[in-house]
Structures are given as structure tokens and as C-alpha cells.
C-alpha atoms as a PDB file:
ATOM      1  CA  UNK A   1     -13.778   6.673   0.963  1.00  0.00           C
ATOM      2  CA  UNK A   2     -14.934   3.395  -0.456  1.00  0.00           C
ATOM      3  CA  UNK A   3     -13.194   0.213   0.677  1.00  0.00           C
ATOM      4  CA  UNK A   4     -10.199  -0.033  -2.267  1.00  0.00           C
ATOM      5  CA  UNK A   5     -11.503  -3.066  -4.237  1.00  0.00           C
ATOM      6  CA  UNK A   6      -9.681  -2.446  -7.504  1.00  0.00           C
ATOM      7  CA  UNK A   7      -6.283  -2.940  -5.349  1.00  0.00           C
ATOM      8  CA  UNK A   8      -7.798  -5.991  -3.557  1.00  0.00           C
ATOM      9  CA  UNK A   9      -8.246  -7.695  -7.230  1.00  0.00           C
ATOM     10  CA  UNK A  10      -5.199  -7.126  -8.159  1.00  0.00           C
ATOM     11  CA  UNK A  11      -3.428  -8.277  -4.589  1.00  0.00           C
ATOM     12  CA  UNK A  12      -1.001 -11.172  -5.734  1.00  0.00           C
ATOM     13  CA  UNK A  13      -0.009 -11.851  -2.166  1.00  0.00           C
ATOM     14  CA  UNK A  14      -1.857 -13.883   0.947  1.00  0.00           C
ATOM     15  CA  UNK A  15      -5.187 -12.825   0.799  1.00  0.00           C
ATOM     16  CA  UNK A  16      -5.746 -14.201   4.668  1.00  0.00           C
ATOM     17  CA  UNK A  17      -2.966 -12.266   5.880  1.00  0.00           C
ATOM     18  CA  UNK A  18      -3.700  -8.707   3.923  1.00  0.00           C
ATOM     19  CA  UNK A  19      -7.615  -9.564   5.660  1.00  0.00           C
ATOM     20  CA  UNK A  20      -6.702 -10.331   9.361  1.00  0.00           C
ATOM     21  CA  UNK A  21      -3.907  -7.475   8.997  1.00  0.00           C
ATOM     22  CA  UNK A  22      -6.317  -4.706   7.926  1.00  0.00           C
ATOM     23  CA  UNK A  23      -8.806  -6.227  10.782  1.00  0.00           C
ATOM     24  CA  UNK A  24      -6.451  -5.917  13.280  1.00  0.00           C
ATOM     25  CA  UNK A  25      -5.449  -2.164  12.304  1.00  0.00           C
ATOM     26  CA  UNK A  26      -9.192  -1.300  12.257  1.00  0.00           C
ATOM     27  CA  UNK A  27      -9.292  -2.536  15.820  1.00  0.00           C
ATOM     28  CA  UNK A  28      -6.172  -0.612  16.353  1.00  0.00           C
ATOM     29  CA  UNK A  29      -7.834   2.487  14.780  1.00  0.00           C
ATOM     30  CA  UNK A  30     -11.171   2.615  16.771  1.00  0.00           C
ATOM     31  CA  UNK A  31      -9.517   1.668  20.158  1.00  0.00           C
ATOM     32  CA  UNK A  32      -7.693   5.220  19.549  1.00  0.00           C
ATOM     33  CA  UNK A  33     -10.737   7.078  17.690  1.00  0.00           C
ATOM     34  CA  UNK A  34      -8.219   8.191  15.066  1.00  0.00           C
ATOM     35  CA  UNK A  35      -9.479  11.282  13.238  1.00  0.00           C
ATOM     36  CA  UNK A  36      -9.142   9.428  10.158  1.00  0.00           C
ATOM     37  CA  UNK A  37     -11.879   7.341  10.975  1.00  0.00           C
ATOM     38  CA  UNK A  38     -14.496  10.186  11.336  1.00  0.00           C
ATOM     39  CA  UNK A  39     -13.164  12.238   8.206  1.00  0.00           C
ATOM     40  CA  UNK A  40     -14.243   9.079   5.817  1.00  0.00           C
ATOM     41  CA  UNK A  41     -17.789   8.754   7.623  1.00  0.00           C
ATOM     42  CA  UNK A  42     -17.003   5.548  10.300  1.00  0.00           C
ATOM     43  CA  UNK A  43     -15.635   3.357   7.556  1.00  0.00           C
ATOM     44  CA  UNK A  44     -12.588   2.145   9.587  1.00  0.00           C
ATOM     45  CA  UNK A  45     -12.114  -1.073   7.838  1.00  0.00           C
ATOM     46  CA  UNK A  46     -11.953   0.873   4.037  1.00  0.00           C
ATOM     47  CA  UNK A  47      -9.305   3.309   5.796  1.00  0.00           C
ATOM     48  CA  UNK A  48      -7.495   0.300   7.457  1.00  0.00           C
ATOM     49  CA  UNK A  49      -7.963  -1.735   4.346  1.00  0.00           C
ATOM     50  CA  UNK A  50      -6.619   1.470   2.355  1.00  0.00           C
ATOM     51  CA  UNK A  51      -3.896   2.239   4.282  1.00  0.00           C
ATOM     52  CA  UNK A  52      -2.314  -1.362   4.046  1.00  0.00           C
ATOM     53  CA  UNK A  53      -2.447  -1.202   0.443  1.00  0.00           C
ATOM     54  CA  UNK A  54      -1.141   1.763  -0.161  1.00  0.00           C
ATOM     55  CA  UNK A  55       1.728   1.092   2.232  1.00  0.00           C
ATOM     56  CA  UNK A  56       0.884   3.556   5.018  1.00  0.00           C
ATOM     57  CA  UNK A  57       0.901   1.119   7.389  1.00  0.00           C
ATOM     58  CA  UNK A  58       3.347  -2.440   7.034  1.00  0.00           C
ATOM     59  CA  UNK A  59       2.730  -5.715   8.948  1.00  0.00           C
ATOM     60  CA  UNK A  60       4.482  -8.907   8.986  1.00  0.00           C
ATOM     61  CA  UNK A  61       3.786 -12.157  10.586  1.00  0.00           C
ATOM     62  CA  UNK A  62       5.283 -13.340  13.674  1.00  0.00           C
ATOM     63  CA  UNK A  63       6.701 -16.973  14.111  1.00  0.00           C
ATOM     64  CA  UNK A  64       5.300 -18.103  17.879  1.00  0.00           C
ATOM     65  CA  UNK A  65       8.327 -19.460  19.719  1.00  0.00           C
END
């Protein structure tokens, strides 16, 4: 799997948040060793990256209190 730059172009939303989001759910990923990770040859920031753009995984952005 190659990191999914064709959907990155064409991202119309916060660029900051899609990057700390998919760095965040790479951390997420290797903390667990998800399988996923070793299927597409250690390239947990293309599956992260991949799976936020493809809506397999959602985040949002908390308001600090």
C-alpha cells in the first residue's frame, strides 16, 4: 500500500487536523501491532493515513474545558 496521495490532493478540509489525526492513529496502530500494519510491509502511517480517508476510522476535535 502506498500512502493515498491522490485523496490527500483532493482533501478540501483542515489539512493540520487530517495530519495530526492519521499520526495519532499510527501511534494507536503500532502500540497494538495491528495485523494491518504487517500485511502492507510496516507502512503504518499510509494504512493510518488510508484508513482516515476512506472513512474507516472518524476523529473529531475536542474543545479543552
Amino acid at each position: 500500500m502506498i500512502f493515498p496521495l491522490e485523496q490527500l490532493v483532493q482533501f478540501n478540509d483542515n489539512i493540520y487536523e487530517i495530519t495530526v489525526a492519521a499520526s495519532r492513529r499510527a501511534y494507536q496502530m503500532a502500540k497494538i501491532k495491528d495485523p494491518e500494519i504487517d500485511a502492507n510491509y510496516g507502512k503504518v502511517v499510509c494504512v493510518a493515513a488510508r484508513q482516515l480517508f476512506n472513512k474507516t476510522v472518524n476523529y473529531r476535535i475536542e474543545e479543552k474545558q
